[in-house]
C-alpha atoms as a PDB file:
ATOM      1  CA  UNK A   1     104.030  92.646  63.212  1.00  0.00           C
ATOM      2  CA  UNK A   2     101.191  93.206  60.708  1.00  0.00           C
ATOM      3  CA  UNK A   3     100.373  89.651  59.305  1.00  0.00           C
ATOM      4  CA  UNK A   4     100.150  89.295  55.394  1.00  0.00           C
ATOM      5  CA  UNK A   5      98.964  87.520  52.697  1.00  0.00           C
ATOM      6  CA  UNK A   6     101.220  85.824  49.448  1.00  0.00           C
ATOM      7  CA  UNK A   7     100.690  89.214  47.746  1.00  0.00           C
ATOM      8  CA  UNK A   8     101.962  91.406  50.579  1.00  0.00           C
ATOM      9  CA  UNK A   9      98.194  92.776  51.172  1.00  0.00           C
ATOM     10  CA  UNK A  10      98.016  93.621  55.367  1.00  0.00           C
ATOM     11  CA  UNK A  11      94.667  92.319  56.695  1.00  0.00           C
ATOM     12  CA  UNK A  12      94.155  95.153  58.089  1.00  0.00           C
ATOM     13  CA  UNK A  13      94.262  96.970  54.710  1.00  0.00           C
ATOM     14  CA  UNK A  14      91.397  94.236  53.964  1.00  0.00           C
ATOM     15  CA  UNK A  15      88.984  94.867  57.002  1.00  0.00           C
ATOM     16  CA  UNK A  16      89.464  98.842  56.284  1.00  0.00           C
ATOM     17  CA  UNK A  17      88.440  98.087  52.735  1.00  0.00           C
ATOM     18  CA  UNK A  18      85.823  96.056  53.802  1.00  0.00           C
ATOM     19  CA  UNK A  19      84.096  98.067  56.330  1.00  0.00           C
ATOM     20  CA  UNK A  20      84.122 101.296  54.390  1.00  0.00           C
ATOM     21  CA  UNK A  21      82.415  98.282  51.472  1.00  0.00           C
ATOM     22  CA  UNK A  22      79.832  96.663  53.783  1.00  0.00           C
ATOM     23  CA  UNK A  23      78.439  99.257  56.019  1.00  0.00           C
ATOM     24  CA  UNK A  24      75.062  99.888  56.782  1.00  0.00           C
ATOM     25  CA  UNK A  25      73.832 101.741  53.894  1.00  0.00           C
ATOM     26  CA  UNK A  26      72.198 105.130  54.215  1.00  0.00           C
ATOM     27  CA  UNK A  27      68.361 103.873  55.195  1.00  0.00           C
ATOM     28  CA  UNK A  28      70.179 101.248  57.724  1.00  0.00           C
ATOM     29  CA  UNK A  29      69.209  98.513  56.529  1.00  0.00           C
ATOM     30  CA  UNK A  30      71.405  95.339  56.868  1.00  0.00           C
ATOM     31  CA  UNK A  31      74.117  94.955  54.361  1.00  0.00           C
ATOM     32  CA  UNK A  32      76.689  91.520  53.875  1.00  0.00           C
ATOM     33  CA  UNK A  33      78.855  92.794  56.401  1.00  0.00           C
ATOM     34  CA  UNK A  34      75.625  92.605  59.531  1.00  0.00           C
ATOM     35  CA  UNK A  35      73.880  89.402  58.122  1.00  0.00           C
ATOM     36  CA  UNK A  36      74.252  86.322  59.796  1.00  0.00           C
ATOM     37  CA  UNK A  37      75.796  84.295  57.094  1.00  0.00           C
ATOM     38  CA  UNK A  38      75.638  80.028  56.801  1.00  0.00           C
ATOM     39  CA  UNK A  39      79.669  79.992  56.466  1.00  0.00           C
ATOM     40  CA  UNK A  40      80.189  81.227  59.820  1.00  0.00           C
ATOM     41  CA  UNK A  41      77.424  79.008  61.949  1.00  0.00           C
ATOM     42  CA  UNK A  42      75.126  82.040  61.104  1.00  0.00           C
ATOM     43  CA  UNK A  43      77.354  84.814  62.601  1.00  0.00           C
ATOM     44  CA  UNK A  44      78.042  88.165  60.772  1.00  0.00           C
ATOM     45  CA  UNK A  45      81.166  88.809  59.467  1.00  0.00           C
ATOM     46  CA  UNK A  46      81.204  91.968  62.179  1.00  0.00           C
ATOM     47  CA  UNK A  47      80.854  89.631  64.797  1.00  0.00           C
ATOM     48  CA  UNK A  48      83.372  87.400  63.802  1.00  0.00           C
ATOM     49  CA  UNK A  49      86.103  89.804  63.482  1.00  0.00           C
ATOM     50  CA  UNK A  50      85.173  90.745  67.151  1.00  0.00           C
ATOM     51  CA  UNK A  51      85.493  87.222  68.432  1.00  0.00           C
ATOM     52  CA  UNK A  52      88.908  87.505  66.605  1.00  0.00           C
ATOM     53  CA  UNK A  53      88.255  85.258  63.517  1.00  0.00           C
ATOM     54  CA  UNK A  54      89.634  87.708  61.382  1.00  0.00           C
ATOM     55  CA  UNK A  55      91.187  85.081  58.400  1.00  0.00           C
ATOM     56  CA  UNK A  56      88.056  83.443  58.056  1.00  0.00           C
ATOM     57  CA  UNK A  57      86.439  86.937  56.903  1.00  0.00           C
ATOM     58  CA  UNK A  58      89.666  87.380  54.689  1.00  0.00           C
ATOM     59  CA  UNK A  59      89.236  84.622  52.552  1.00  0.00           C
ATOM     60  CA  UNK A  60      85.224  85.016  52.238  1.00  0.00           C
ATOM     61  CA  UNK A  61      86.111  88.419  50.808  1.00  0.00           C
ATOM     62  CA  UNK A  62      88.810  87.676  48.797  1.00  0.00           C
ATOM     63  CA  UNK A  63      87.140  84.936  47.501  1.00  0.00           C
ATOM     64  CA  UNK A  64      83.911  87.084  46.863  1.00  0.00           C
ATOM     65  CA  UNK A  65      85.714  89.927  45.186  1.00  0.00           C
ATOM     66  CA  UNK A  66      87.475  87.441  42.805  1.00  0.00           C
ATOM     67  CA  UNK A  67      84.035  86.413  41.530  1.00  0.00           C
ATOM     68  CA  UNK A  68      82.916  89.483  41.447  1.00  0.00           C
ATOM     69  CA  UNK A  69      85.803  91.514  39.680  1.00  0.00           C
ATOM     70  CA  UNK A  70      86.160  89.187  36.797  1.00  0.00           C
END
């Protein structure tokens, strides 16, 4: 079972979207998606979908593209 949000959007449709978004870019240096960030006790949103804290990195996304798709 493939959880969802109210739209119908998988997560995992999210974290695909958002890794091929926040990778390292081409001269490696760290992008969002590495650096330690305040809203997660200064962990990276890759580490905190490996320690399984997956909604957490849904809603800083989701919240993030609403600002910046407006």
């Amino acid at each position: 079972m493939t959880a969802t949000n109210k739209r119908g959007i998988s997560y995992a449709k999210v974290y695909s979207y958002a890794l091929e978004m926040f990778q390292y870019d081409k001269d490696k240096t760290n992008c969002w998606w590495m650096s330690k960030l305040p809203e997660f006790g200064n962990k990276s949103p890759y580490e905190m979908v490996k320690e399984g804290r997956s909604k957490e990195i849904v809603k800083l996304i989701t919240r993030a593209t609403n600002v910046y798709t407006r």
